[in-house]
N, C-alpha and C. Protein backbone atom coordinates (compact mmCIF):
# COMPACT_ATOMS: atom_id res chain seq x y z
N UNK A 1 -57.54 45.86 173.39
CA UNK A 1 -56.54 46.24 172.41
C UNK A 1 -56.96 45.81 170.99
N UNK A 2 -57.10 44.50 171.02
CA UNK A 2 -58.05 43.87 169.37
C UNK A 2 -59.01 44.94 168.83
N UNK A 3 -60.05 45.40 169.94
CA UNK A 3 -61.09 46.06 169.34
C UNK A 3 -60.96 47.52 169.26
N UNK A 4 -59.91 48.08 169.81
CA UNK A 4 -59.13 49.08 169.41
C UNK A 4 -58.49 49.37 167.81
N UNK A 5 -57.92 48.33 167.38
CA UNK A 5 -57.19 47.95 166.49
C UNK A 5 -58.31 47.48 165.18
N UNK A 6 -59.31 46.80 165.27
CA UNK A 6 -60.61 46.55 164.65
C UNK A 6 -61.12 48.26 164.45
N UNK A 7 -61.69 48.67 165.59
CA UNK A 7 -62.07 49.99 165.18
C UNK A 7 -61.49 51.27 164.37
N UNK A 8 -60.04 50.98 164.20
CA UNK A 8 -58.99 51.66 163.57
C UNK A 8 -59.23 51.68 162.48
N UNK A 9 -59.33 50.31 161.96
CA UNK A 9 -59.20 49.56 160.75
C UNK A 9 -60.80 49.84 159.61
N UNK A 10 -61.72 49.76 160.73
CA UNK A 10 -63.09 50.24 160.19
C UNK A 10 -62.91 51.42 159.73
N UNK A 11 -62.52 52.34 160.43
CA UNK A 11 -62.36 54.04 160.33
C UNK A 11 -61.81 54.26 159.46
N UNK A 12 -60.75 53.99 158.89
CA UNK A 12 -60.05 54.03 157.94
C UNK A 12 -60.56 53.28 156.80
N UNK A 13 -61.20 52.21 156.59
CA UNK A 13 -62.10 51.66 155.29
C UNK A 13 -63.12 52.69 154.93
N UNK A 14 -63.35 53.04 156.39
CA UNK A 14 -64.61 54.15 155.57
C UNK A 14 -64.20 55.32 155.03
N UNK A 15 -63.32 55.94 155.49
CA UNK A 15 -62.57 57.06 155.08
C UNK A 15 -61.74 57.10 153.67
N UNK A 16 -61.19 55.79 153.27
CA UNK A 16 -61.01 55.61 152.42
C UNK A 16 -61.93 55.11 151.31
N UNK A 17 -63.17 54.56 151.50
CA UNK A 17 -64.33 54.74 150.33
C UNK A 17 -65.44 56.01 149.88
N UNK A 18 -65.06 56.76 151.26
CA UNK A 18 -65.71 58.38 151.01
C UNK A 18 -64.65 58.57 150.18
N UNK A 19 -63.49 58.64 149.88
CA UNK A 19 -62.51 59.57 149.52
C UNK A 19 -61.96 59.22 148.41
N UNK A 20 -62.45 57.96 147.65
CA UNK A 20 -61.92 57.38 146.57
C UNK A 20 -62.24 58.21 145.13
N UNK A 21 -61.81 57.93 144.23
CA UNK A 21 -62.46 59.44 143.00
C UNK A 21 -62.61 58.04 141.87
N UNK A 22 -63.18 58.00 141.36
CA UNK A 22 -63.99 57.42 140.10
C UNK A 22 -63.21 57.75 139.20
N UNK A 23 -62.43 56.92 137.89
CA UNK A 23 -62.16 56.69 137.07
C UNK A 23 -63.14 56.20 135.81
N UNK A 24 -62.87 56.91 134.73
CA UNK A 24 -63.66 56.41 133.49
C UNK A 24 -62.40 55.91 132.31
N UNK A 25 -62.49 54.73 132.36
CA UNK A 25 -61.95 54.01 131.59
C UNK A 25 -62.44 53.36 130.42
N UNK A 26 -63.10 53.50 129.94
CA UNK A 26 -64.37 52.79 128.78
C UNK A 26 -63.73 53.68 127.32
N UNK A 27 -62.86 52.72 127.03
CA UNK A 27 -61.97 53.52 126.03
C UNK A 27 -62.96 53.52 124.58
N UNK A 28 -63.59 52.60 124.22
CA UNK A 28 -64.93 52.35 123.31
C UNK A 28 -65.66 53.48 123.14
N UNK A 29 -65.88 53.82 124.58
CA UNK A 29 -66.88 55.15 124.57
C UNK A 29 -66.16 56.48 124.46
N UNK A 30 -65.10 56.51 124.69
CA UNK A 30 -64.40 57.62 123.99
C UNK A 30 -63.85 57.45 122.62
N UNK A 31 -64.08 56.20 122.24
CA UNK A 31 -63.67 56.78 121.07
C UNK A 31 -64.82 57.11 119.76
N UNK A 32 -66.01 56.57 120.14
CA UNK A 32 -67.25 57.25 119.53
C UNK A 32 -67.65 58.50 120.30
N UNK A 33 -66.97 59.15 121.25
CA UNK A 33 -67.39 60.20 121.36
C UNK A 33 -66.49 61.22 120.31
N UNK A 34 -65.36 61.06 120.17
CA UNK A 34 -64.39 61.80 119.55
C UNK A 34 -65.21 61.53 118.06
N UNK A 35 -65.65 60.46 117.87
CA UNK A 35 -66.06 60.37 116.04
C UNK A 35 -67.29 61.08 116.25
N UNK A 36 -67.76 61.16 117.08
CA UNK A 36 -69.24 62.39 116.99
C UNK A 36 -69.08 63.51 117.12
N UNK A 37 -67.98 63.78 117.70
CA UNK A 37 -67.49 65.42 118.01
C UNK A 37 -66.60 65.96 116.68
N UNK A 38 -65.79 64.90 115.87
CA UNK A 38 -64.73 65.23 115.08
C UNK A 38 -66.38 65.60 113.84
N UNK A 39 -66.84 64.95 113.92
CA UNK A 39 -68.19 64.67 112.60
C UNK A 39 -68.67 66.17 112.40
N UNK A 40 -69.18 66.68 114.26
CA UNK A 40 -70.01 67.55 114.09
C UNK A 40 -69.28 68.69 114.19
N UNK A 41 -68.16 68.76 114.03
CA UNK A 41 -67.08 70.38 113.82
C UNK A 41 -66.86 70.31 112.42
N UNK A 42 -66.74 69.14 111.90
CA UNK A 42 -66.47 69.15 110.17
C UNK A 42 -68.01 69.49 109.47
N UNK A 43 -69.16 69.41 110.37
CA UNK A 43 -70.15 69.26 109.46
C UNK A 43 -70.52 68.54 108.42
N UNK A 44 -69.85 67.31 108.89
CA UNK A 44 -69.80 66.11 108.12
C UNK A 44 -71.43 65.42 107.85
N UNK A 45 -71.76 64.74 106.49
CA UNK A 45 -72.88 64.71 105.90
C UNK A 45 -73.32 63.91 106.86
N UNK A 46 -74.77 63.25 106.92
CA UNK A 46 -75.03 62.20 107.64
C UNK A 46 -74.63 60.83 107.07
N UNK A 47 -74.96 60.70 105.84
CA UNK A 47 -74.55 59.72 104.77
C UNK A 47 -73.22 59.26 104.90
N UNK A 48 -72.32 60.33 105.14
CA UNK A 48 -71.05 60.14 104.68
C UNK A 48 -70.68 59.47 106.41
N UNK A 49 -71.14 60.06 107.46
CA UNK A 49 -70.90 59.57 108.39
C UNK A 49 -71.43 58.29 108.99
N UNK A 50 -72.35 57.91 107.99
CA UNK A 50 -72.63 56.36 108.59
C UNK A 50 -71.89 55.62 108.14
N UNK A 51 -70.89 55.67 107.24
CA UNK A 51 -69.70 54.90 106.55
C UNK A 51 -68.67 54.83 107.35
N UNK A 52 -68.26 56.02 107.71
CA UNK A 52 -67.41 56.29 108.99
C UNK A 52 -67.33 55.89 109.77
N UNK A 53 -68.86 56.14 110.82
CA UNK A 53 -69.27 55.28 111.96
C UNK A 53 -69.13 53.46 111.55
N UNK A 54 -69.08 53.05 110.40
CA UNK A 54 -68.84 51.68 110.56
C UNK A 54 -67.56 50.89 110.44
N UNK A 55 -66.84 52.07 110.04
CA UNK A 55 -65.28 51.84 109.70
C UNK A 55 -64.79 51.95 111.36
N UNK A 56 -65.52 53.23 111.63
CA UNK A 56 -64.51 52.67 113.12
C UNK A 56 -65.26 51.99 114.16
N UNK A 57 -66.57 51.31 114.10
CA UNK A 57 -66.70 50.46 114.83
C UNK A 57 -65.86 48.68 114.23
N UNK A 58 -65.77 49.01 112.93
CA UNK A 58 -64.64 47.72 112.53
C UNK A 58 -63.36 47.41 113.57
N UNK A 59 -62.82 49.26 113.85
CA UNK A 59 -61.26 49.02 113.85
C UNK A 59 -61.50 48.72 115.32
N UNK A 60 -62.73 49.59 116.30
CA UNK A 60 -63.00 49.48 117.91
C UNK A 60 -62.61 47.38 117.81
N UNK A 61 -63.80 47.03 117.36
CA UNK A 61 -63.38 45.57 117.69
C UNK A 61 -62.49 44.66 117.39
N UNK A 62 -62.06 45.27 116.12
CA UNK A 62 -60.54 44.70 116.00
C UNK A 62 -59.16 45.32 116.78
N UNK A 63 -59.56 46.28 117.27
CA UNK A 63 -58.69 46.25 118.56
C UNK A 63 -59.20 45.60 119.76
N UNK A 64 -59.52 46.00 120.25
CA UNK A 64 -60.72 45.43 121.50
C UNK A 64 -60.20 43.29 121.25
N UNK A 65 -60.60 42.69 119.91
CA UNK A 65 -60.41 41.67 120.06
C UNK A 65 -58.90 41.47 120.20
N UNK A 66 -58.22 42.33 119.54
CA UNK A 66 -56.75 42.33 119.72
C UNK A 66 -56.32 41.46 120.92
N UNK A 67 -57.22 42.47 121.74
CA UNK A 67 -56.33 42.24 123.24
C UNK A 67 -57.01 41.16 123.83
N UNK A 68 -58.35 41.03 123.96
CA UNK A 68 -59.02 39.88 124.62
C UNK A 68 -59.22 38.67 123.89
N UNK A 69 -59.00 38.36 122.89
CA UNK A 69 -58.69 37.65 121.76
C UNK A 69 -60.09 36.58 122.18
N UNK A 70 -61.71 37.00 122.60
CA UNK A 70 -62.81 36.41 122.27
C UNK A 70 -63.54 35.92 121.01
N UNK A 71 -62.93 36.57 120.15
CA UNK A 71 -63.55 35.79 118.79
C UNK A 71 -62.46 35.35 118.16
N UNK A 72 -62.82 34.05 117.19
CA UNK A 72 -62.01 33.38 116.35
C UNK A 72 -61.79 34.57 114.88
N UNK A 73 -60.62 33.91 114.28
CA UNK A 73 -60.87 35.01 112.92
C UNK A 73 -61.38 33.46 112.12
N UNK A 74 -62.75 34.04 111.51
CA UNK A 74 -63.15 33.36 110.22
C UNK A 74 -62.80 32.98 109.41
N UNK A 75 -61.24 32.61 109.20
CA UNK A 75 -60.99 31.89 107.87
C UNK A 75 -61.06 30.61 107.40
């Protein structure tokens, strides 16, 4: 009966890791994808977009630290 109940239990772990679906959560990386996509529909300069690109890698880690609060603020 145990190894009945064991074998159940296997069958079903495996069935449930074939069947699991992958999540992308890497909110960082979407949001430099959106600033590369918003850039290249505006035809935005390169110049002008390396200013850009540093403004919102500012705001990425000042959110980002928001929440995990790993760095001190420097004052």
């Amino acid at each position: 009966m145990m190894r009945m109940i064991i074998k159940s239990w296997l069958v079903a772990a495996v069935f449930a890791s074939i069947f699991t679906v992958t999540v992308w959560a890497d909110e960082v990386t979407d949001w430099n994808q959106n600033m590369f996509t918003a850039a290249h529909i505006a035809g935005t300069s390169p110049l002008i977009m390396g200013r850009v690109a540093a403004i919102v890698q500012a705001s990425v880690f000042d959110a980002v630290n928001g929440i995990e609060r790993l760095h001190s603020n420097p004052r």
